[in-house]
PDB file of N, CA and C in Angstrom:
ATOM      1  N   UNK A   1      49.411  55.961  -4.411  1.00  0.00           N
ATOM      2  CA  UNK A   1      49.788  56.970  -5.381  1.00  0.00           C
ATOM      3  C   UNK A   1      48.528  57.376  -6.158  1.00  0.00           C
ATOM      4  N   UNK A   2      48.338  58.672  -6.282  1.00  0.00           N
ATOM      5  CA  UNK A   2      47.098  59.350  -7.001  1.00  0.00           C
ATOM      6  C   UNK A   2      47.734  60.109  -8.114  1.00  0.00           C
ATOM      7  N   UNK A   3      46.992  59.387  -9.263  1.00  0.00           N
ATOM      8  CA  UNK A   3      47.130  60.381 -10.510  1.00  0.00           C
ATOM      9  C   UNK A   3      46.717  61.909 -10.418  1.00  0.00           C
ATOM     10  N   UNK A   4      47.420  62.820 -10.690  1.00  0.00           N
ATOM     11  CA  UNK A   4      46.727  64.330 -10.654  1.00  0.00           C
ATOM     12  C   UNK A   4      46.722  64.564 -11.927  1.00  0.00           C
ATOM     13  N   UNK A   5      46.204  66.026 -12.355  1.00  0.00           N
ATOM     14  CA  UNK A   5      46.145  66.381 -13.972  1.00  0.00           C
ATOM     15  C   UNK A   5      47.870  66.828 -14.014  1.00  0.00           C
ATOM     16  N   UNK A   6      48.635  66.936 -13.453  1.00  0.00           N
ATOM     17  CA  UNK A   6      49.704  67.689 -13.808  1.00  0.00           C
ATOM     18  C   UNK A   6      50.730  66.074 -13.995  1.00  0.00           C
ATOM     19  N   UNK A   7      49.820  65.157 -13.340  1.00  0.00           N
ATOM     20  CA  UNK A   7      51.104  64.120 -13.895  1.00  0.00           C
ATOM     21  C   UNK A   7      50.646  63.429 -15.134  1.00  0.00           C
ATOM     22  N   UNK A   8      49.150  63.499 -15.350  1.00  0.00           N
ATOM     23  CA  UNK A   8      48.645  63.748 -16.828  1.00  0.00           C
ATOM     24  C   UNK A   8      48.993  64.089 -17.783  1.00  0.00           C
ATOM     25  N   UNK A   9      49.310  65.806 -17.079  1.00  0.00           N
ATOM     26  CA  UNK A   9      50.210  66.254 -18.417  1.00  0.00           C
ATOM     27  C   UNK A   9      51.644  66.081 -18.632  1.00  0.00           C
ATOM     28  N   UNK A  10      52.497  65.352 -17.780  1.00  0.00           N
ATOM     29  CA  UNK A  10      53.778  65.337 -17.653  1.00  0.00           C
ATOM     30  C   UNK A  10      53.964  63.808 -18.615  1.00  0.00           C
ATOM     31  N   UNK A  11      52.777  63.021 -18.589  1.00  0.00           N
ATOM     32  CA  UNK A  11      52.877  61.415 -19.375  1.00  0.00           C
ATOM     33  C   UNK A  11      52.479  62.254 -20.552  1.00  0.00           C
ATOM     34  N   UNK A  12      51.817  62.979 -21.069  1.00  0.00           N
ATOM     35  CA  UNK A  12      51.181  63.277 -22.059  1.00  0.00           C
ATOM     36  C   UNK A  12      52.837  63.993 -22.803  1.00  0.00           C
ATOM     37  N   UNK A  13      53.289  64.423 -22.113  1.00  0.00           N
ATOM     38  CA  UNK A  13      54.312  65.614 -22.724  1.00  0.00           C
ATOM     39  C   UNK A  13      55.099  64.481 -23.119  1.00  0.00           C
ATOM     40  N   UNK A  14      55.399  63.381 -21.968  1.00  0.00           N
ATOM     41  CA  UNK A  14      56.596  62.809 -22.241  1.00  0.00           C
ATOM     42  C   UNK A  14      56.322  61.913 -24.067  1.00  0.00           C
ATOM     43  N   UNK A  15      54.848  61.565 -23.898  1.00  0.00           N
ATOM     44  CA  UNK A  15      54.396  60.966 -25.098  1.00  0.00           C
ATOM     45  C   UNK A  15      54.413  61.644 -26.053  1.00  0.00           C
ATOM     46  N   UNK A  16      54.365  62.695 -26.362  1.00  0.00           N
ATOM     47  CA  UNK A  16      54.167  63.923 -27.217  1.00  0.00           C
ATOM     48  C   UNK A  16      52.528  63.551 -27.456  1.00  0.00           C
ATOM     49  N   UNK A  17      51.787  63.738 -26.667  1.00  0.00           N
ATOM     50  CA  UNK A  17      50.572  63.587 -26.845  1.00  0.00           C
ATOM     51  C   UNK A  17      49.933  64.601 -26.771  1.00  0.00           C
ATOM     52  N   UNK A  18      49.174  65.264 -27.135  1.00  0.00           N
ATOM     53  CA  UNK A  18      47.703  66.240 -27.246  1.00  0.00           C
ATOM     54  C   UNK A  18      46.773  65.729 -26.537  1.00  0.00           C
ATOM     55  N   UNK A  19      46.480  66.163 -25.557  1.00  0.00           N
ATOM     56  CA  UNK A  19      45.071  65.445 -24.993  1.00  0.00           C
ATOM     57  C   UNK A  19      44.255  66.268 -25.263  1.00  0.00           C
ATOM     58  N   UNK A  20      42.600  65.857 -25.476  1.00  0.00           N
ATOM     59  CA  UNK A  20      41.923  66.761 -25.212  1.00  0.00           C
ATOM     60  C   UNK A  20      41.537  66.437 -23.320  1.00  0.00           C
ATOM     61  N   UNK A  21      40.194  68.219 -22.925  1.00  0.00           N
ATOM     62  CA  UNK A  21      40.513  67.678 -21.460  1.00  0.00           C
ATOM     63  C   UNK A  21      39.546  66.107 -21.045  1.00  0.00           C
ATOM     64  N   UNK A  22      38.596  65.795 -22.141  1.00  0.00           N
ATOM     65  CA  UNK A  22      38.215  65.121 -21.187  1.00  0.00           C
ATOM     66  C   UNK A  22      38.865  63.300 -21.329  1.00  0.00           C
ATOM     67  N   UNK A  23      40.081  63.168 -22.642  1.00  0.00           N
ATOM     68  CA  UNK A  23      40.740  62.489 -22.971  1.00  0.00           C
ATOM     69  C   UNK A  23      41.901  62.268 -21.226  1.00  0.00           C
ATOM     70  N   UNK A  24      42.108  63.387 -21.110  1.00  0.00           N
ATOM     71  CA  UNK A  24      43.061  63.400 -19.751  1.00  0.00           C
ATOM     72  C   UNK A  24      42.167  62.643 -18.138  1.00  0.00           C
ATOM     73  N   UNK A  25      40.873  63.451 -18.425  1.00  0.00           N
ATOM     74  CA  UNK A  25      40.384  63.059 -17.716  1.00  0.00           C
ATOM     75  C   UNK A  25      39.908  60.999 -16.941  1.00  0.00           C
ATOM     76  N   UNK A  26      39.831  60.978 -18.506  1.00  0.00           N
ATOM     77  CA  UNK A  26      39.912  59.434 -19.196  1.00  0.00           C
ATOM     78  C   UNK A  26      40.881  58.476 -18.597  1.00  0.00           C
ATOM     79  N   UNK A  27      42.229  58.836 -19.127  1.00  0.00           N
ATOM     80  CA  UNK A  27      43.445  58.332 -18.894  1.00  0.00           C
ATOM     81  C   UNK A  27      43.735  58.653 -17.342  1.00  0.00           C
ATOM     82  N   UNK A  28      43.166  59.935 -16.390  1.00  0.00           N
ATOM     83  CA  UNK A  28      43.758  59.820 -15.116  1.00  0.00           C
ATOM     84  C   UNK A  28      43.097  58.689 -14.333  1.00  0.00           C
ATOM     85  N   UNK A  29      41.739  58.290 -14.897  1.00  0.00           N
ATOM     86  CA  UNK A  29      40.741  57.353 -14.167  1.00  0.00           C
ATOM     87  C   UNK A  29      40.965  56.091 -14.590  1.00  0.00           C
ATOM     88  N   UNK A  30      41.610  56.073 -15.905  1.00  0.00           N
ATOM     89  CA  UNK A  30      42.192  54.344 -16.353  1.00  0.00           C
ATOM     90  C   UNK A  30      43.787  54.148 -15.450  1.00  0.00           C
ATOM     91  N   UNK A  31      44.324  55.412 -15.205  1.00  0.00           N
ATOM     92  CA  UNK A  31      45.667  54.712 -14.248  1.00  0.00           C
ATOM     93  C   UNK A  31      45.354  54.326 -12.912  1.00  0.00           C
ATOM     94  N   UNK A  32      44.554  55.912 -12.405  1.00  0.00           N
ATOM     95  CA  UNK A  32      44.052  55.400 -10.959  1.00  0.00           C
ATOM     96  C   UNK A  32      43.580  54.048 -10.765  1.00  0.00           C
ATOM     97  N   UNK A  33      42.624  53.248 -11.816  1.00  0.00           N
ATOM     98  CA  UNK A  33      42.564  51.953 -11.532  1.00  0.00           C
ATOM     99  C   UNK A  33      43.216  51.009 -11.454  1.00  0.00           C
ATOM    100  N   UNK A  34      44.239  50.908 -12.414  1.00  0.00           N
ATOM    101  CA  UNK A  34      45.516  50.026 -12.945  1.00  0.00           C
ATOM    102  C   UNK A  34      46.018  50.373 -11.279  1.00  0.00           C
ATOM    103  N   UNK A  35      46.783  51.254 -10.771  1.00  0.00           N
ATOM    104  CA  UNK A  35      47.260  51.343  -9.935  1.00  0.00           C
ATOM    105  C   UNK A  35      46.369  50.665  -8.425  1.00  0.00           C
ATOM    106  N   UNK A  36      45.207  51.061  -8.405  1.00  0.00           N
ATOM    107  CA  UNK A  36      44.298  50.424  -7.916  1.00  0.00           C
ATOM    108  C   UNK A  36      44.174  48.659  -7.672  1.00  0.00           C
ATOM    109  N   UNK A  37      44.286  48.495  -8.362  1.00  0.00           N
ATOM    110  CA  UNK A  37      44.752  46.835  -8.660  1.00  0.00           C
ATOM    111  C   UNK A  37      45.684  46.828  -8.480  1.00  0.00           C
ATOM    112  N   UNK A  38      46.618  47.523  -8.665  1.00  0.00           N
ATOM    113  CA  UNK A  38      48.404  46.809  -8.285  1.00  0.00           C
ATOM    114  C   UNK A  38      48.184  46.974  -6.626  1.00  0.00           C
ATOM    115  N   UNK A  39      47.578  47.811  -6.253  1.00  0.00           N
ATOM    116  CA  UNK A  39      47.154  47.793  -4.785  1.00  0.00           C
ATOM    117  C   UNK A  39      46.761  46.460  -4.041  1.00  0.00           C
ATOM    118  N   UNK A  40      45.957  45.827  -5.004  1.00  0.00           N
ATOM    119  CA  UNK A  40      45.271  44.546  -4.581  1.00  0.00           C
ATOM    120  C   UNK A  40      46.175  43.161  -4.505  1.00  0.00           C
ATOM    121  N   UNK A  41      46.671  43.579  -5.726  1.00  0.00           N
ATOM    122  CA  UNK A  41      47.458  42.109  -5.746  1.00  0.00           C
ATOM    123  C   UNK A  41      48.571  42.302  -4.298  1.00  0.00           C
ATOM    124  N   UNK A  42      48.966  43.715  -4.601  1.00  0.00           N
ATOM    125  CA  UNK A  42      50.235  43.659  -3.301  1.00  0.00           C
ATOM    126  C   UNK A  42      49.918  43.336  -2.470  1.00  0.00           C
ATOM    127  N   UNK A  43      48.496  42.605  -2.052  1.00  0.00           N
ATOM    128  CA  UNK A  43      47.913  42.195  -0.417  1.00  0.00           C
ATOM    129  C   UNK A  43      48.256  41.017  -0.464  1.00  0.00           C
ATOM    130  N   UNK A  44      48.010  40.257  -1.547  1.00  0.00           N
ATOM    131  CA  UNK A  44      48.029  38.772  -2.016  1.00  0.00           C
ATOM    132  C   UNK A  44      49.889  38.207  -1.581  1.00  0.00           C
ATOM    133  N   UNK A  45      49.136  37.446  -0.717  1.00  0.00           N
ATOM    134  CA  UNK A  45      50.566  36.558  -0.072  1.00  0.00           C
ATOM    135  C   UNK A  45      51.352  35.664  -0.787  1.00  0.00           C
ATOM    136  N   UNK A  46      51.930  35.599  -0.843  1.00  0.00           N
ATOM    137  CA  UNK A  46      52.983  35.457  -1.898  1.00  0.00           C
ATOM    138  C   UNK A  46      54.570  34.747  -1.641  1.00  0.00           C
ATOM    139  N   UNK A  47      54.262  34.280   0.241  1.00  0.00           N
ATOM    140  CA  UNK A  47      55.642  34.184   0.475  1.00  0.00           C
ATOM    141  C   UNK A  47      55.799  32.192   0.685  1.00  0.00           C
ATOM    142  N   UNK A  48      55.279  31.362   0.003  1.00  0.00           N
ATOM    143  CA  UNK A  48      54.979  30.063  -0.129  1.00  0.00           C
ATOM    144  C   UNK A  48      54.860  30.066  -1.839  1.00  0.00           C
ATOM    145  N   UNK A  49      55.179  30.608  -2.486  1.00  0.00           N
ATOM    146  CA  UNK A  49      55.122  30.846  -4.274  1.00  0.00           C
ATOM    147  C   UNK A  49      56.545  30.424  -4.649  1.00  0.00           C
ATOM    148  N   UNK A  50      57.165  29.744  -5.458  1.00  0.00           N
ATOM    149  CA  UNK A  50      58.361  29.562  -5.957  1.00  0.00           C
ATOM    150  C   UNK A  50      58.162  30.654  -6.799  1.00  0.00           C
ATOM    151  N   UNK A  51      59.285  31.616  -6.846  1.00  0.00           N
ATOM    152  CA  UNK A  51      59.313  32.428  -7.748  1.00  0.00           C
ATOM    153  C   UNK A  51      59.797  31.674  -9.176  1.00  0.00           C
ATOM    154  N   UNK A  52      59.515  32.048 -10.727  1.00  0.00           N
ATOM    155  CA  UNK A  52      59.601  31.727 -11.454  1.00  0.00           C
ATOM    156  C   UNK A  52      59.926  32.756 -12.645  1.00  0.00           C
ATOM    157  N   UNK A  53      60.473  32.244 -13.891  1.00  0.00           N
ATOM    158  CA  UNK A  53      60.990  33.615 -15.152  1.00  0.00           C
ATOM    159  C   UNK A  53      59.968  33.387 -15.681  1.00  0.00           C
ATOM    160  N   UNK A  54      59.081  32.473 -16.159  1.00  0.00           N
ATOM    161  CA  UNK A  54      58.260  32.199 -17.054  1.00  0.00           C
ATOM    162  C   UNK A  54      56.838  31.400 -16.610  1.00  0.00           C
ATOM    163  N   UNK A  55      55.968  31.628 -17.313  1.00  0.00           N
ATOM    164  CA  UNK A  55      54.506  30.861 -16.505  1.00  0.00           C
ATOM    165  C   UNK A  55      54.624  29.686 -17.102  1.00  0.00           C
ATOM    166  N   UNK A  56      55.434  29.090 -17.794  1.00  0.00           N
ATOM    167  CA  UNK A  56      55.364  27.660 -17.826  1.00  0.00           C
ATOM    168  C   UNK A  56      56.997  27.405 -18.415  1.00  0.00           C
ATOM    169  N   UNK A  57      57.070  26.166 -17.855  1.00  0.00           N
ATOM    170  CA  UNK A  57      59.083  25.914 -18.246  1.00  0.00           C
ATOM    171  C   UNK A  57      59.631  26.126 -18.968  1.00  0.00           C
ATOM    172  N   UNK A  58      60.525  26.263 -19.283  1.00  0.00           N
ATOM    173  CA  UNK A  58      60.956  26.910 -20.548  1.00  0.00           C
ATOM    174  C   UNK A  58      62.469  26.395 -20.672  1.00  0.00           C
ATOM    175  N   UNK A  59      63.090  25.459 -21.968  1.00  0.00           N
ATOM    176  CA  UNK A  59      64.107  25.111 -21.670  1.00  0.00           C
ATOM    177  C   UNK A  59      64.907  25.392 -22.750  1.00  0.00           C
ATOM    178  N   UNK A  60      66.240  25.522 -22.834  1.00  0.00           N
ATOM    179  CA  UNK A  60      66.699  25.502 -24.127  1.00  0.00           C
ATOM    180  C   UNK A  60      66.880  24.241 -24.953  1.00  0.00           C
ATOM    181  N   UNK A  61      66.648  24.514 -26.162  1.00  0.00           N
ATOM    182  CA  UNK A  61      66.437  23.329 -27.015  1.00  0.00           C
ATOM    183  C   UNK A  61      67.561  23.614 -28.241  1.00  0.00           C
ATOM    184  N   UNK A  62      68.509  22.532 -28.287  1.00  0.00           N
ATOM    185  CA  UNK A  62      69.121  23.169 -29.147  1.00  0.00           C
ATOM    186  C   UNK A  62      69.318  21.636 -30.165  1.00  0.00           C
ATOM    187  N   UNK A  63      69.548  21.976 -31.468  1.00  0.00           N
ATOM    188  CA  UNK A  63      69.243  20.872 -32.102  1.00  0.00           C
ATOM    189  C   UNK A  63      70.925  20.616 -32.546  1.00  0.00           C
ATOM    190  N   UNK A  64      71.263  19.224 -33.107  1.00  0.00           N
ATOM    191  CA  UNK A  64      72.630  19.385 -33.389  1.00  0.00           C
ATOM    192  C   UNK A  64      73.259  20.225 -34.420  1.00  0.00           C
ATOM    193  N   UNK A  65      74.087  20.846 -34.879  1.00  0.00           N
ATOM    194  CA  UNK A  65      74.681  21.001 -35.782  1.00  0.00           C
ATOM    195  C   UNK A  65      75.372  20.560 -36.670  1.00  0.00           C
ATOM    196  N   UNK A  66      74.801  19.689 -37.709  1.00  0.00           N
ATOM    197  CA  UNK A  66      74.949  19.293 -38.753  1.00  0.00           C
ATOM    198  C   UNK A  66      75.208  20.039 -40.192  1.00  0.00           C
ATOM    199  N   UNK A  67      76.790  19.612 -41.006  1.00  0.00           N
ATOM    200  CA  UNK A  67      76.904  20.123 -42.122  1.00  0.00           C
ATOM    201  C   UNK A  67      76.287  19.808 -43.288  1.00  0.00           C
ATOM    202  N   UNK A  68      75.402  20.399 -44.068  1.00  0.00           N
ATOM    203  CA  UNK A  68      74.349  19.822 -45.037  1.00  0.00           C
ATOM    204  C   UNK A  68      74.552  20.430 -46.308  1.00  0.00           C
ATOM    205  N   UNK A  69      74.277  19.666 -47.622  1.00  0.00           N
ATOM    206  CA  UNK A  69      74.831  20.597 -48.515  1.00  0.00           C
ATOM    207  C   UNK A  69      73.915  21.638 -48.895  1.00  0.00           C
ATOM    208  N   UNK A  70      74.044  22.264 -49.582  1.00  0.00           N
ATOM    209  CA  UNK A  70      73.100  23.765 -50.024  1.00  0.00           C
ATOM    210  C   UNK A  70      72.846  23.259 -51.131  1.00  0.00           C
ATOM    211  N   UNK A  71      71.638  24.400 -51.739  1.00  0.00           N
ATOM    212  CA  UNK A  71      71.363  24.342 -53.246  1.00  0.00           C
ATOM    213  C   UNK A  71      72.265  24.712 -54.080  1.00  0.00           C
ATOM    214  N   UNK A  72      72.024  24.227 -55.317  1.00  0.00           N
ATOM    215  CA  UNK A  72      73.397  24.453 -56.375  1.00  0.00           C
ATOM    216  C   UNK A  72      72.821  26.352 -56.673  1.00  0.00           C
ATOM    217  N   UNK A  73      74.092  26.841 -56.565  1.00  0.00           N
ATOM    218  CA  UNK A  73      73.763  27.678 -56.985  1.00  0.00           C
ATOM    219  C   UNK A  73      73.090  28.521 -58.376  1.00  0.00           C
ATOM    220  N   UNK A  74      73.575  27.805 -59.469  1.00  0.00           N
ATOM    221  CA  UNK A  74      72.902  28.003 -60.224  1.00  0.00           C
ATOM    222  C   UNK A  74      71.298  27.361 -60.411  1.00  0.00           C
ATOM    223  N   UNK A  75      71.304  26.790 -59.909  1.00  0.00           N
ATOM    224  CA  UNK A  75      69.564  26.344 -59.581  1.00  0.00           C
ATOM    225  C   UNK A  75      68.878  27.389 -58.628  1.00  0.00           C
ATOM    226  N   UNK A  76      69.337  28.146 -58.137  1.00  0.00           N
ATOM    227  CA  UNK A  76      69.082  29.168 -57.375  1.00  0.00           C
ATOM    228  C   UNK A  76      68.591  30.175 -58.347  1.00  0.00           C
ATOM    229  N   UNK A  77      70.045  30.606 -59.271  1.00  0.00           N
ATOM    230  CA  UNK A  77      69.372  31.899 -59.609  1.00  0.00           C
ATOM    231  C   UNK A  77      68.899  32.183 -61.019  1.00  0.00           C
ATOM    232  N   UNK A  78      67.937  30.438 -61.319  1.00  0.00           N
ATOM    233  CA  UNK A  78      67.117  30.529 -62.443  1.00  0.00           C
ATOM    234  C   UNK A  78      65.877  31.167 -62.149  1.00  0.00           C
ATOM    235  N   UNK A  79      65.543  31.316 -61.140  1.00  0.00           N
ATOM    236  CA  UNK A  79      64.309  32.223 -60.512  1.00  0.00           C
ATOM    237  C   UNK A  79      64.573  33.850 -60.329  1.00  0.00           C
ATOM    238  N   UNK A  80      66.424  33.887 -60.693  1.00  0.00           N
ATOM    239  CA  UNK A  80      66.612  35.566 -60.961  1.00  0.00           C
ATOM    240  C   UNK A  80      65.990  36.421 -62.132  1.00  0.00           C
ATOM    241  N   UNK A  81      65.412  37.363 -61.808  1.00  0.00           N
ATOM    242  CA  UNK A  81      65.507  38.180 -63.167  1.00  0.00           C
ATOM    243  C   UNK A  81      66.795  39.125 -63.736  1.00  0.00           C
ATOM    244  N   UNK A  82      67.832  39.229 -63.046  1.00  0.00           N
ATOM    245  CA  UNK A  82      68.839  39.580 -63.295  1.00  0.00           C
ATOM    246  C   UNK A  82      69.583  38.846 -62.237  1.00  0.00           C
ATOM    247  N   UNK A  83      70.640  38.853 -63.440  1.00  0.00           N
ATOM    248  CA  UNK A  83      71.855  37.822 -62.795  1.00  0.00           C
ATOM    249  C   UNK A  83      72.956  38.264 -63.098  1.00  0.00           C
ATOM    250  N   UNK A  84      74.016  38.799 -62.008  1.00  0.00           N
ATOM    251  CA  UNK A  84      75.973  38.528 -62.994  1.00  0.00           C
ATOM    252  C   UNK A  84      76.804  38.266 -61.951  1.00  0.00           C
ATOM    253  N   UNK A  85      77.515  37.943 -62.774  1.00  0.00           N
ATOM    254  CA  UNK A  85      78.786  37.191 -62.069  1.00  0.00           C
ATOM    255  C   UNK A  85      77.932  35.736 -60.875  1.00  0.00           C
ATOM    256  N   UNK A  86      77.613  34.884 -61.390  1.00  0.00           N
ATOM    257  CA  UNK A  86      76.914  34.288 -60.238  1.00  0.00           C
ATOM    258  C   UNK A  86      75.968  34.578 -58.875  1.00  0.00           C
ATOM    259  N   UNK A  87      75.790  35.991 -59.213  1.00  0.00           N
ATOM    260  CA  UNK A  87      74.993  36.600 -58.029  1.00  0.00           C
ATOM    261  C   UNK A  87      73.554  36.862 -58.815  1.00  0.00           C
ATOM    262  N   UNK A  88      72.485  37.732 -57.962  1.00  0.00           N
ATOM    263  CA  UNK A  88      71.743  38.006 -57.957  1.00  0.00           C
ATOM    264  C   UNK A  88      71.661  39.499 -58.542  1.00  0.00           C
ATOM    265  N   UNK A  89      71.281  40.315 -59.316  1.00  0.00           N
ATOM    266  CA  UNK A  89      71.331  41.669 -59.467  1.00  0.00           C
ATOM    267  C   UNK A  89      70.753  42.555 -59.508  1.00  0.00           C
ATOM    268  N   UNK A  90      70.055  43.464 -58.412  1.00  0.00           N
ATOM    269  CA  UNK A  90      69.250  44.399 -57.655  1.00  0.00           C
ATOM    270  C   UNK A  90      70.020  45.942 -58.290  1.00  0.00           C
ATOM    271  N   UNK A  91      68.897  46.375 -58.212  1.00  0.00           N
ATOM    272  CA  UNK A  91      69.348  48.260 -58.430  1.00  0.00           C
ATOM    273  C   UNK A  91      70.096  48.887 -56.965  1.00  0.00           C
ATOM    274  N   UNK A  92      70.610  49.664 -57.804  1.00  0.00           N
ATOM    275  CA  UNK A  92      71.132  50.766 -56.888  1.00  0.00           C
ATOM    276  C   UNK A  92      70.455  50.720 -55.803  1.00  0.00           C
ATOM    277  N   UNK A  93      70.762  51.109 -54.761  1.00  0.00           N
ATOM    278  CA  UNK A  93      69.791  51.673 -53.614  1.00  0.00           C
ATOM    279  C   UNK A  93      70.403  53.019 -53.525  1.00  0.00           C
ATOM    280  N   UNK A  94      71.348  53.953 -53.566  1.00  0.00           N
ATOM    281  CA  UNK A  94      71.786  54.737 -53.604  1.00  0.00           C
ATOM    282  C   UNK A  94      72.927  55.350 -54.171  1.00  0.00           C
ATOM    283  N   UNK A  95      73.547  56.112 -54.624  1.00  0.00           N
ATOM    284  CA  UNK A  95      74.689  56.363 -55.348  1.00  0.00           C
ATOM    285  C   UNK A  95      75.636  56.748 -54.799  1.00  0.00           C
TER     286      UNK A  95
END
């Protein structure tokens, strides 16, 4: 697959990008390579590889669930600068 300027401008559009030309020019010679290399690796044999999700194991870890008590609430909201009704008290965000 060969980058042309018209699929340049079709990534550029999709990006809402402005290129200048020699910015395009830039970007058609940084894909052609990228693609270039994906060329390479696709030679690389591959059929003796355990396929894998992750480059190193990955397991779930889950810890128990234990009921623990919380902070008292009013020890909480001595660090409020406004306080009512036992809550916390923030402005409006909107009306």
């Amino acid at each position: 697959m060969i980058i042309d300027d018209k699929m340049i401008d079709y990534i550029g559009e999709l990006a809402r990008l402005k290129l200048k030309q020699e910015e395009k020019e830039n970007a058609k010679n940084e894909i052609n390579k990228i693609i270039d290399y994906m060329d390479v690796l696709n030679t690389i044999d591959t059929s003796n590889i355990e396929a894998m999700s992750h480059a190193f194991p990955v397991k779930n870890v889950f810890r128990k669930d234990d009921v623990m008590p919380s902070k008292d609430r009013d020890d909480i909201l001595l660090n409020a600068p406004n306080k009512k009704d036992g809550a916390f008290k923030v402005p409006k965000t909107f009306e």
